[in-house]
C-alpha atoms as a PDB file:
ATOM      1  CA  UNK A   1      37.949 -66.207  27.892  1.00  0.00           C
ATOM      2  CA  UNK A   2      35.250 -63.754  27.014  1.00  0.00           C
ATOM      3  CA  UNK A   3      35.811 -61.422  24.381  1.00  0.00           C
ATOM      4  CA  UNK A   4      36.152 -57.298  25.133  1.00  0.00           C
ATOM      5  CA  UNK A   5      33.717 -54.820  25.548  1.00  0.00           C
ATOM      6  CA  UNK A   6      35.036 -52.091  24.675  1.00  0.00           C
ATOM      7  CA  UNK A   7      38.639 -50.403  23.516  1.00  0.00           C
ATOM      8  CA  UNK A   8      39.185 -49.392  26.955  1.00  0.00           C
ATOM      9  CA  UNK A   9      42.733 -50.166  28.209  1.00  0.00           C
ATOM     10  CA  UNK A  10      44.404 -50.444  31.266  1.00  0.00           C
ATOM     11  CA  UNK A  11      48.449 -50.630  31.689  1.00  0.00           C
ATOM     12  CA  UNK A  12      49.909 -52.858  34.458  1.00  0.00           C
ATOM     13  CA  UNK A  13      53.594 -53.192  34.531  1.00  0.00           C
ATOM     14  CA  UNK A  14      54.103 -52.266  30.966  1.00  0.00           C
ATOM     15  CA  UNK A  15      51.539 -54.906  29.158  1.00  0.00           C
ATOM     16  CA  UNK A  16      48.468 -53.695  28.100  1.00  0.00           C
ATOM     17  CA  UNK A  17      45.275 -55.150  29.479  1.00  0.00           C
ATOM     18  CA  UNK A  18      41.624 -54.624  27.825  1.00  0.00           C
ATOM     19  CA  UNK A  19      38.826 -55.380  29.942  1.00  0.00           C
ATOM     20  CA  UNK A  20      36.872 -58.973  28.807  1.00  0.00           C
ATOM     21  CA  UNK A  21      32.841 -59.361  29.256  1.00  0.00           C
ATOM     22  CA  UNK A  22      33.783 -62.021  31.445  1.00  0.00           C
ATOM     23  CA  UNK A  23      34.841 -58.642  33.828  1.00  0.00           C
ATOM     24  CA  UNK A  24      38.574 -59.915  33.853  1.00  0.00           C
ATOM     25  CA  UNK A  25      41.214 -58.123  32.256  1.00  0.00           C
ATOM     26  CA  UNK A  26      43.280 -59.550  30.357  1.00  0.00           C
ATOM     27  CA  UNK A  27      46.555 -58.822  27.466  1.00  0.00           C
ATOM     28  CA  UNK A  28      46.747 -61.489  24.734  1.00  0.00           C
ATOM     29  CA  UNK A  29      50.647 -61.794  23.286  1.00  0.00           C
ATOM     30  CA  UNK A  30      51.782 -63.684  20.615  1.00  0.00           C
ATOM     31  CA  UNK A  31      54.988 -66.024  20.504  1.00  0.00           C
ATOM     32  CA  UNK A  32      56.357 -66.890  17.476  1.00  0.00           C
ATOM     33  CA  UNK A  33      57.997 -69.667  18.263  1.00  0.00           C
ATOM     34  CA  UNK A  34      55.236 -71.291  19.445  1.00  0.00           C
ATOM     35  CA  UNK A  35      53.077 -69.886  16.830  1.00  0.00           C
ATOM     36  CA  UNK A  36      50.066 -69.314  19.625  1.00  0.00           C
ATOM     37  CA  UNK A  37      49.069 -66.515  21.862  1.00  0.00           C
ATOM     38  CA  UNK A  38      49.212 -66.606  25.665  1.00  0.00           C
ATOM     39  CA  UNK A  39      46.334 -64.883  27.426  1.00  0.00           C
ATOM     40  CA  UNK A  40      47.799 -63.090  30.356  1.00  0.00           C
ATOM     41  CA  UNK A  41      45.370 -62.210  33.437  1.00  0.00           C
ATOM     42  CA  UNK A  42      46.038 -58.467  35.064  1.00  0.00           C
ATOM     43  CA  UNK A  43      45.694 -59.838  38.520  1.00  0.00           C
ATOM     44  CA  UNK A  44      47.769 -62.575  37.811  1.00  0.00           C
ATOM     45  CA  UNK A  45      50.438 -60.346  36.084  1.00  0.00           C
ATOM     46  CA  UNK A  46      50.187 -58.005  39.250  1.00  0.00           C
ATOM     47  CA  UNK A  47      50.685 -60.547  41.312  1.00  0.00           C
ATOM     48  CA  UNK A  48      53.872 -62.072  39.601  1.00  0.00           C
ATOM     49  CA  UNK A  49      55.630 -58.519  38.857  1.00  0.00           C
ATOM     50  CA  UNK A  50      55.061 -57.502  43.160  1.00  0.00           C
ATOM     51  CA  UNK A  51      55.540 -61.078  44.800  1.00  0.00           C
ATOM     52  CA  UNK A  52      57.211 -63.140  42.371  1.00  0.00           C
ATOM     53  CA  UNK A  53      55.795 -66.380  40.409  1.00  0.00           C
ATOM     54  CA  UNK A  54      52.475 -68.028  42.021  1.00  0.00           C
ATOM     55  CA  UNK A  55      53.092 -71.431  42.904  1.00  0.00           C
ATOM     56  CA  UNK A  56      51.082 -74.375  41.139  1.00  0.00           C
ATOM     57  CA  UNK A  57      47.850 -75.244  42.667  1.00  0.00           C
ATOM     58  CA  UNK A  58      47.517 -71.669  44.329  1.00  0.00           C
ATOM     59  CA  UNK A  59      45.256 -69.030  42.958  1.00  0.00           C
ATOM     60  CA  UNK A  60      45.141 -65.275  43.072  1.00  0.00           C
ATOM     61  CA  UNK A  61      41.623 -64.145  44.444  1.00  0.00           C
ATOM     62  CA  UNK A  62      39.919 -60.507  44.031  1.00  0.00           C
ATOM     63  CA  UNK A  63      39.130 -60.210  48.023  1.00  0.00           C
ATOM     64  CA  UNK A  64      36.413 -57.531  46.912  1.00  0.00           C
ATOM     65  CA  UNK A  65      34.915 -59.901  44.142  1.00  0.00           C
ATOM     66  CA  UNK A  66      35.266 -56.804  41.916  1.00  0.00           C
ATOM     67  CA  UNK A  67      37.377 -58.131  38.662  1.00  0.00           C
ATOM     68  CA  UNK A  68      38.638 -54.885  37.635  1.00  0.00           C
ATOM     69  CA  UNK A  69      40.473 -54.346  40.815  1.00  0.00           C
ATOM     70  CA  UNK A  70      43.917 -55.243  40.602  1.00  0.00           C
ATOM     71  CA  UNK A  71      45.254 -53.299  43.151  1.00  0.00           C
ATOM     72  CA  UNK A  72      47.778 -55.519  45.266  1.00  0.00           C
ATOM     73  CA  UNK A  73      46.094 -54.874  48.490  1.00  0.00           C
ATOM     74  CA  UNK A  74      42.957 -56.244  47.178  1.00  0.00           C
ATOM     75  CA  UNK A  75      44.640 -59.742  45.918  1.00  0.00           C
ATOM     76  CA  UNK A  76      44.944 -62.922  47.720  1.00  0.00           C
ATOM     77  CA  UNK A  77      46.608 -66.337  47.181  1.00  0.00           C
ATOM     78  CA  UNK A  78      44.809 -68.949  47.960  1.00  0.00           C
ATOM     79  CA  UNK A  79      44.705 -72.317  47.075  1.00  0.00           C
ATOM     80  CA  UNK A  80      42.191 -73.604  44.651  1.00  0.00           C
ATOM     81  CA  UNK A  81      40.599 -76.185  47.047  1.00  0.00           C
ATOM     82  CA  UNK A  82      40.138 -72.515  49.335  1.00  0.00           C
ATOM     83  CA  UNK A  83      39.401 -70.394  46.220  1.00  0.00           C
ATOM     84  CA  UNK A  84      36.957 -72.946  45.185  1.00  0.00           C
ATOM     85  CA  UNK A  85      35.218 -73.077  48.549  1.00  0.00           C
ATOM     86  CA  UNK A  86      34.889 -69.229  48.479  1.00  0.00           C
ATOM     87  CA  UNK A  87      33.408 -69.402  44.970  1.00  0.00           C
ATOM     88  CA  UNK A  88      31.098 -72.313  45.442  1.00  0.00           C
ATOM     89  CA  UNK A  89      29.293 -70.014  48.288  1.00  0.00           C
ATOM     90  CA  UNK A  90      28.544 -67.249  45.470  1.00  0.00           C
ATOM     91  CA  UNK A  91      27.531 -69.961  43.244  1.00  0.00           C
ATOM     92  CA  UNK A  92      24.691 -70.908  45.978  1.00  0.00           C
ATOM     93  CA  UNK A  93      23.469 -66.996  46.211  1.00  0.00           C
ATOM     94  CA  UNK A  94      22.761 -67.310  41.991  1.00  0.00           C
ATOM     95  CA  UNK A  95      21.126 -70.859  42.107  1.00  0.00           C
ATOM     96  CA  UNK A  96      18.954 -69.352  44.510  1.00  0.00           C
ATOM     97  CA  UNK A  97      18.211 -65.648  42.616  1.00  0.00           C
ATOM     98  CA  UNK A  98      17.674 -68.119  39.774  1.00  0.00           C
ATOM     99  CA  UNK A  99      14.419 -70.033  41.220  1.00  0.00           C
ATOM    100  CA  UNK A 100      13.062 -66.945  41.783  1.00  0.00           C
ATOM    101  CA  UNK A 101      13.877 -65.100  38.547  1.00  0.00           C
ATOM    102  CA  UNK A 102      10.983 -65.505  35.222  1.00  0.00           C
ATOM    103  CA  UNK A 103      12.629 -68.219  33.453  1.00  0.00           C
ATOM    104  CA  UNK A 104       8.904 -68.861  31.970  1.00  0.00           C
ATOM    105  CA  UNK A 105       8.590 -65.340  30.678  1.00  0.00           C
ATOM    106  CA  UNK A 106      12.065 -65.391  29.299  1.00  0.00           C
ATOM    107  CA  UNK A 107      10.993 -68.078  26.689  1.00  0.00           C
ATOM    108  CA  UNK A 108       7.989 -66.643  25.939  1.00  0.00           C
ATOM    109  CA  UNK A 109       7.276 -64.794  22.719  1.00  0.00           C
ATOM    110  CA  UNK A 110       7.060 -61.879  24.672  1.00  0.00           C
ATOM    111  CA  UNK A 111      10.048 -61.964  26.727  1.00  0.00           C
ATOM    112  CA  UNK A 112      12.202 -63.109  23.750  1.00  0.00           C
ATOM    113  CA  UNK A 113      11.059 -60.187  21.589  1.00  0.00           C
ATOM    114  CA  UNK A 114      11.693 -57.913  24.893  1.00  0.00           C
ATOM    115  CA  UNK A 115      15.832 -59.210  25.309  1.00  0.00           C
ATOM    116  CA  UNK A 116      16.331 -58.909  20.935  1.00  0.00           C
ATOM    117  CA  UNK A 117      15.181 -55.076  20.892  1.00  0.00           C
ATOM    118  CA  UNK A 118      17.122 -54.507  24.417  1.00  0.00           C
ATOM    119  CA  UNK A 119      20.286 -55.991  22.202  1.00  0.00           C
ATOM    120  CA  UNK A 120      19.439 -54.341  19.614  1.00  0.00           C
ATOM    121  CA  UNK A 121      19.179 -51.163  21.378  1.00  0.00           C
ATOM    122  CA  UNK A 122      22.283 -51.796  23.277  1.00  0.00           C
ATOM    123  CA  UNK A 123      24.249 -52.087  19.527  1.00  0.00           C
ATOM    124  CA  UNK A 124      22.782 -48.728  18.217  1.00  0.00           C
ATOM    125  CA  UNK A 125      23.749 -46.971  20.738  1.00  0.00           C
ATOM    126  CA  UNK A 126      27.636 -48.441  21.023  1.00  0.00           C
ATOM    127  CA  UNK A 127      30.218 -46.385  20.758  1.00  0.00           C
ATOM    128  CA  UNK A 128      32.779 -46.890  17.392  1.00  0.00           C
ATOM    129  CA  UNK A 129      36.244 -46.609  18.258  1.00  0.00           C
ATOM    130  CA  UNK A 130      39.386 -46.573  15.873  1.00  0.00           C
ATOM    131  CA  UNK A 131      41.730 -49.623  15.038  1.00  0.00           C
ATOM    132  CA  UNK A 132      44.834 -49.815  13.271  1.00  0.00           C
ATOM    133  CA  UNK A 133      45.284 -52.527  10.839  1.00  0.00           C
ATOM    134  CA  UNK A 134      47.642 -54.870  12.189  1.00  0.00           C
ATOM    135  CA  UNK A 135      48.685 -55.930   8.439  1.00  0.00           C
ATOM    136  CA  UNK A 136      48.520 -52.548   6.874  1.00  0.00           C
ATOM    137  CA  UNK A 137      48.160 -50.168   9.163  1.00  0.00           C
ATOM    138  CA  UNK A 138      44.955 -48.364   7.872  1.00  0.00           C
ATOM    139  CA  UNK A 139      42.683 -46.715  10.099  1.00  0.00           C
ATOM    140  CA  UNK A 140      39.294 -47.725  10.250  1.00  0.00           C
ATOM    141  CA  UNK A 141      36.425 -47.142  12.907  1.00  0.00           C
ATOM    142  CA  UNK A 142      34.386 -50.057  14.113  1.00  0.00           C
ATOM    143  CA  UNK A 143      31.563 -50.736  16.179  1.00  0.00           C
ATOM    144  CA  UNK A 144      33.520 -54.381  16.755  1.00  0.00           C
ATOM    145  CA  UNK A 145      36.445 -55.059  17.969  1.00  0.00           C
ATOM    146  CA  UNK A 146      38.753 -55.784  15.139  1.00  0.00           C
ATOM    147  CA  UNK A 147      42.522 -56.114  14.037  1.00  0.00           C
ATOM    148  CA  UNK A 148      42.028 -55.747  10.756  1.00  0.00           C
ATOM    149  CA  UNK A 149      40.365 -53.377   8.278  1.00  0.00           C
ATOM    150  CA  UNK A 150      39.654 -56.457   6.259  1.00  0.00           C
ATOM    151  CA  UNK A 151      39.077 -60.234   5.068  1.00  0.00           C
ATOM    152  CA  UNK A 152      42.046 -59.723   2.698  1.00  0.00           C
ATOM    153  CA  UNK A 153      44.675 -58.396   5.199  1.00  0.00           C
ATOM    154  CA  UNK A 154      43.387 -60.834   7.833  1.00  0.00           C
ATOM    155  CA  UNK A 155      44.244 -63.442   5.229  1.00  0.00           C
ATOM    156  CA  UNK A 156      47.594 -61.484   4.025  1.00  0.00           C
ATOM    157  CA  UNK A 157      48.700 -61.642   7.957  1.00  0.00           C
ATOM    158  CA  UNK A 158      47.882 -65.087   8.333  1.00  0.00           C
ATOM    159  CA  UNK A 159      49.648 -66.230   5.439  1.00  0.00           C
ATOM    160  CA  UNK A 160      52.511 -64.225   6.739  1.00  0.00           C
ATOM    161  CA  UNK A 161      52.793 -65.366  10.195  1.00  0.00           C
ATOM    162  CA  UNK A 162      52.561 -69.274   8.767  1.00  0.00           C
ATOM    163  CA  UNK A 163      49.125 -70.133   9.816  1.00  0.00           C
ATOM    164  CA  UNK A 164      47.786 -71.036   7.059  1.00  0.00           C
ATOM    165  CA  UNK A 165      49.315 -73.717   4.633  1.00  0.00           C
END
């Protein structure tokens, strides 16, 4: 699962869902009992809460190929021999926009030093946005994303929870 972009949310049947750099969306909830997190996918989750629970070996599949649209009408299930198939064509497409892309100039001094400053410029010019301590429920503003304001209350809420021994 790819991490977020951005503190952009999105609320589908009452869960919150941030948007992942993989271009899914997903809401990450934590069970106590189990003492792990379960990563819920929003197209999934739409799925489930219109047409009930997806069977096992079926998939749900964006028909548009556009992750961020979870509208029903743009979901399919399909089952993963099918959603495989449909994938495996796209796959094709990039292997073949890869022989043609400048792999050589990539590695070269001057197309490494061209991809750091675009990530560096890409950082500058990110947008901070405002988290809430999930330990002690200080404000701070971060360039990140974060849940807490600190090492210590990371480590406080750990020790809490009963992850660490």
């Amino acid at each position: 699962m790819g991490r977020m972009t951005n503190n952009e949310c999105r609320i589908y049947f009452g869960k919150n869902f941030y948007k992942q750099t993989n271009g899914y969306w997903s809401n990450k909830t934590w069970f106590p009992n189990d003492k792990r997190y379960f990563t819920y996918l929003a197209h999934r989750w739409v799925w489930e809460n219109i047409n009930g629970l997806i069977p096992i070996g079926m998939e749900i599949h964006h028909k548009d190929k556009d992750k961020s649209n979870n509208e029903i009408d743009n979901l399919e299930m399909v089952s993963r021999a099918e959603h495989q198939t449909i994938h495996a064509k796209e796959q094709s497409q990039i292997d073949q926009l890869n022989k043609v892309r400048p792999i050589a100039w990539l590695k070269s001094e001057e197309g490494r030093k061209a991809v750091s400053d675009k990530g560096k410029q890409v950082w500058k010019d990110r947008k901070p946005h405002i988290i809430i301590c999930q330990h002690c429920g200080v404000q701070k503003e971060f360039k990140r994303w974060a849940r807490f304001c600190c090492k210590s209350c990371c480590m406080k809420w750990r020790h809490r929870q009963g992850l660490c021994k």
